[in-house]
Protein backbone atom coordinates (compact mmCIF):
# COMPACT_ATOMS: atom_id res chain seq x y z
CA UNK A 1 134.06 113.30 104.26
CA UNK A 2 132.54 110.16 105.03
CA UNK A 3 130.79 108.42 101.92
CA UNK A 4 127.88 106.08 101.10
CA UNK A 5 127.74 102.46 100.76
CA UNK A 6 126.64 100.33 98.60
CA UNK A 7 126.46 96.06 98.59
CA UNK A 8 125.42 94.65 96.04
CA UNK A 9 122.88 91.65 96.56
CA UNK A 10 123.38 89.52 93.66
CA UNK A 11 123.57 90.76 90.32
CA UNK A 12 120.27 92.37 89.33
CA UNK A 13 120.73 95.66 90.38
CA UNK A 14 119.15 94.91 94.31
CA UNK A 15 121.35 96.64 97.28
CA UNK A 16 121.58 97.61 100.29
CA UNK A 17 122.64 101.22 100.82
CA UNK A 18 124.26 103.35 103.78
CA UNK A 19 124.48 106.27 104.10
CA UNK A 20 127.04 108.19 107.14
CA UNK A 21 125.49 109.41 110.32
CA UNK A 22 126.92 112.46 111.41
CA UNK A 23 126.62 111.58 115.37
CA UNK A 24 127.45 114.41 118.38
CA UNK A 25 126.56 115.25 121.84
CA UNK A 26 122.93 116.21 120.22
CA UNK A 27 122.51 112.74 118.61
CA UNK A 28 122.44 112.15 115.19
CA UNK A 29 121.93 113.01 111.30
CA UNK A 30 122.19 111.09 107.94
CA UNK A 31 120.62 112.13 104.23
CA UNK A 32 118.01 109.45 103.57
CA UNK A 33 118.02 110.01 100.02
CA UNK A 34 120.15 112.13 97.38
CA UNK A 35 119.71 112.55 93.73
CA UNK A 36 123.41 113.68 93.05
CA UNK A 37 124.69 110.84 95.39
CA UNK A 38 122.51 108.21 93.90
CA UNK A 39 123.78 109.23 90.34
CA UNK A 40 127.44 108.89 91.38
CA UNK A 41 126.21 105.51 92.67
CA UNK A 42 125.26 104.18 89.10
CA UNK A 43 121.26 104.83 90.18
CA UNK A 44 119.86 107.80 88.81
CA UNK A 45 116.60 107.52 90.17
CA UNK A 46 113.73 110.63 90.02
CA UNK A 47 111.40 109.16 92.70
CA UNK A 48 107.68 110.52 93.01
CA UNK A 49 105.78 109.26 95.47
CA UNK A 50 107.09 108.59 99.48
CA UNK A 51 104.90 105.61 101.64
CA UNK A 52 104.62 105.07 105.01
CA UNK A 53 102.80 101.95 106.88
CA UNK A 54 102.79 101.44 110.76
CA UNK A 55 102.38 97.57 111.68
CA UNK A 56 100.85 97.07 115.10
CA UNK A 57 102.12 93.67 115.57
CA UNK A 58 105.31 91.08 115.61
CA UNK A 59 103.98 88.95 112.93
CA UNK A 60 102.46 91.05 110.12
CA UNK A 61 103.06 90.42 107.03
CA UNK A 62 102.43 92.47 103.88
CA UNK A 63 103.21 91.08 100.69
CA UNK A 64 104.59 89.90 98.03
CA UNK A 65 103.49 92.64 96.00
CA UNK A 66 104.61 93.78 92.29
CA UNK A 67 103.35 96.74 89.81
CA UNK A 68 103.52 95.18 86.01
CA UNK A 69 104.47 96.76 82.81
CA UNK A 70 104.90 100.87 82.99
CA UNK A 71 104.13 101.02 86.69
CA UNK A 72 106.78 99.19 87.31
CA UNK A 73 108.48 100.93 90.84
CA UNK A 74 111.87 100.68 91.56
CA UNK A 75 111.63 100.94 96.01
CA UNK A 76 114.26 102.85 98.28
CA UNK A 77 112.70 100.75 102.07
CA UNK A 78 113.85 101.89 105.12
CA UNK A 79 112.21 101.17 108.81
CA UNK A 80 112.18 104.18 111.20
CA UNK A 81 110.86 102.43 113.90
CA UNK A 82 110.81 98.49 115.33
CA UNK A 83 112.45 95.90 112.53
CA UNK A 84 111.75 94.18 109.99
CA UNK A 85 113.20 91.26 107.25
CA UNK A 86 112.25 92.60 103.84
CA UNK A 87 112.07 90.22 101.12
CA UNK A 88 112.50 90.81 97.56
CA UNK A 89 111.57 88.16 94.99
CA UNK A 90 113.34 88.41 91.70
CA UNK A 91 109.95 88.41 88.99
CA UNK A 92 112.38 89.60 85.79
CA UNK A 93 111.87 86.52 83.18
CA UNK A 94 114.90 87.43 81.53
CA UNK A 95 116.87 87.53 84.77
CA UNK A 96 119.67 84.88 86.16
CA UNK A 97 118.14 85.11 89.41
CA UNK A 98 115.08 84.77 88.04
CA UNK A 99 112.84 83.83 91.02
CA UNK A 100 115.54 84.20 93.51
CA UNK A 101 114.34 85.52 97.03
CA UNK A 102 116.40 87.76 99.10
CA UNK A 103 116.05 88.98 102.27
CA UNK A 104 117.47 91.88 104.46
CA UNK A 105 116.79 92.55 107.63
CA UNK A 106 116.42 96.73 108.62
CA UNK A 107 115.49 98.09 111.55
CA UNK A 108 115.42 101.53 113.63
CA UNK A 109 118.25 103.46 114.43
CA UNK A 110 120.31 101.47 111.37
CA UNK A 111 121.20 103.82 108.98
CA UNK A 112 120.62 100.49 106.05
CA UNK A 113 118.41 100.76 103.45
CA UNK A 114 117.27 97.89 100.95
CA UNK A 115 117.07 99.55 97.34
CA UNK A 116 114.69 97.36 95.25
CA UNK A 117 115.04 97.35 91.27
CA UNK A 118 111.91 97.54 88.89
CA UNK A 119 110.39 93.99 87.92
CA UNK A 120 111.16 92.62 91.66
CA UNK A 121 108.29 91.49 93.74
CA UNK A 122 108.38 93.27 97.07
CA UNK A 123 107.10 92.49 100.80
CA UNK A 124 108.04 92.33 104.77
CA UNK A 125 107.73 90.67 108.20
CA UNK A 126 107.78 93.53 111.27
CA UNK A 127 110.03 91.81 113.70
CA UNK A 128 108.66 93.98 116.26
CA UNK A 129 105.75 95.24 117.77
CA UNK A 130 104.80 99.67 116.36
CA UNK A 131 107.07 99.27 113.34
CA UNK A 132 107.37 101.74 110.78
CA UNK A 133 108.49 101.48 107.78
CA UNK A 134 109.31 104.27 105.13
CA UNK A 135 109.77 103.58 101.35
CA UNK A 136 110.47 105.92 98.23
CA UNK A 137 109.24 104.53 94.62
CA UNK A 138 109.86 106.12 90.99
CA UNK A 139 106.58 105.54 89.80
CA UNK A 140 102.86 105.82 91.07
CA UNK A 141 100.85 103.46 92.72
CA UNK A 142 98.53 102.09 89.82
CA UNK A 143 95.64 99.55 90.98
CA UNK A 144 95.19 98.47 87.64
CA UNK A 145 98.97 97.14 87.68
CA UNK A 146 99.34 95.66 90.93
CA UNK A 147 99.86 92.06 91.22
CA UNK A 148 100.80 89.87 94.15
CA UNK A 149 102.70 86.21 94.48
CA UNK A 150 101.36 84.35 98.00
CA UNK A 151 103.67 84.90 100.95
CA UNK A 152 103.61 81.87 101.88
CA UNK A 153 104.27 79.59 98.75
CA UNK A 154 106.40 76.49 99.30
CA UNK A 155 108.68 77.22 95.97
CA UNK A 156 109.65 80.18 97.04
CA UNK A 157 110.44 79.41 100.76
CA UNK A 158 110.39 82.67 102.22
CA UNK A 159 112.54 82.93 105.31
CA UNK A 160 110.65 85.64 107.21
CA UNK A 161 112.35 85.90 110.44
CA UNK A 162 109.69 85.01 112.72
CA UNK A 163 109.26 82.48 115.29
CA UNK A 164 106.83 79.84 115.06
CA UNK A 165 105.25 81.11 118.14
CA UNK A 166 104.96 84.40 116.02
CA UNK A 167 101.18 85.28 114.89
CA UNK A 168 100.91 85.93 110.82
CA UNK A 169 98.69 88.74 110.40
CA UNK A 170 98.00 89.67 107.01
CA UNK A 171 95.36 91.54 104.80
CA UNK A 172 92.55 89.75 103.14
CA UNK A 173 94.18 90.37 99.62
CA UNK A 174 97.35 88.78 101.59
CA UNK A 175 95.83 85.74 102.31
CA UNK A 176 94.03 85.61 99.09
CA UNK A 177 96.95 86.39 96.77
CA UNK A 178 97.38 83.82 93.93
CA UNK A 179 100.54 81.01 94.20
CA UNK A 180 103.33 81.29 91.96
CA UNK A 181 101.74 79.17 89.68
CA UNK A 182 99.16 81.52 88.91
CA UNK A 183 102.17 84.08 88.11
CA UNK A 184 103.81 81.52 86.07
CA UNK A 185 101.09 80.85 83.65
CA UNK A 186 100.22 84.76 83.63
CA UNK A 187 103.68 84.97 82.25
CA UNK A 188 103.68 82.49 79.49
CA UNK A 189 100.08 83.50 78.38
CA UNK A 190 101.81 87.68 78.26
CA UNK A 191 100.10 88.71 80.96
């Protein structure tokens, strides 16, 4: 029987994930998630809330978002439809990679998915026009904890995959969203 895979991306617990497609005359089938396989993977992960978000346009951008404290999520991302580069920023202090952006490009019809650890700040590019994007997290959505890094801030140097022709479309929080500065000094002061 065929069996997932897993790549590691660096050492902090961020992967990308495969499951098999079963393909036939019909088309196709793949598990998108499994408790009992995600256990034998070294991730035993009870996730409670699923999240969907349709992006019109090449070019949007949403993100760099993070949950602190006890709202941390850990994310299972996966695009059903168009493509996208997802971007995870490494926000763990105590981390090696502290601060370390990676990226990962998904789109429709790949069976790859982009598993994000707790404490990583989280955010994508669609790559095409009507993508959707599907994504799993173990812990709710809490307002109160959310917290965002700029998308666009020159020490991180996010490679997001577009063209310079490409529009950037993003929410007014988006384009509000403090620099990493601001993130920094939250930090040191225990915020």
């Amino acid at each position: 029987m065929p069996q997932w895979k897993k790549t590691p991306l660096g050492a902090g617990g961020l992967m990308l994930i495969e499951p098999p497609v079963f393909r036939d005359e019909r088309g196709e089938f793949m598990e998108t998630w499994s408790g009992r396989v995600f256990e034998e993977l070294g991730l035993p992960i009870r996730f409670v809330q699923d999240n969907q978000s349709l992006s019109l346009r090449r070019g949007t951008i949403r993100g760099i978002h993070y949950q602190r404290a006890e709202a941390a999520q850990a994310k299972l991302v996966r695009c059903a439809a168009g493509a996208i580069r997802d971007v995870a920023v490494d926000l763990r202090p105590e981390s090696p990679e502290f601060l370390r952006v990676f990226t990962a490009d998904l789109e429709a019809g790949s069976p790859r998915m982009l598993f994000i650890p707790k404490g990583f700040g989280h955010g994508f590019a669609a790559l095409a026009d009507h993508t959707v994007v599907l994504y799993k997290t173990d812990a709710y959505y809490d307002p109160a904890s959310e917290g965002a890094v700029r998308w666009d801030d020159p020490a991180l140097a996010v490679d997001w995959g577009l063209d310079a022709a490409d529009p950037r479309i993003l929410s007014k929080k988006d384009r509000a969203a403090p620099g990493l500065e601001a993130f920094l000094a939250a930090l040191s002061q225990g915020g």
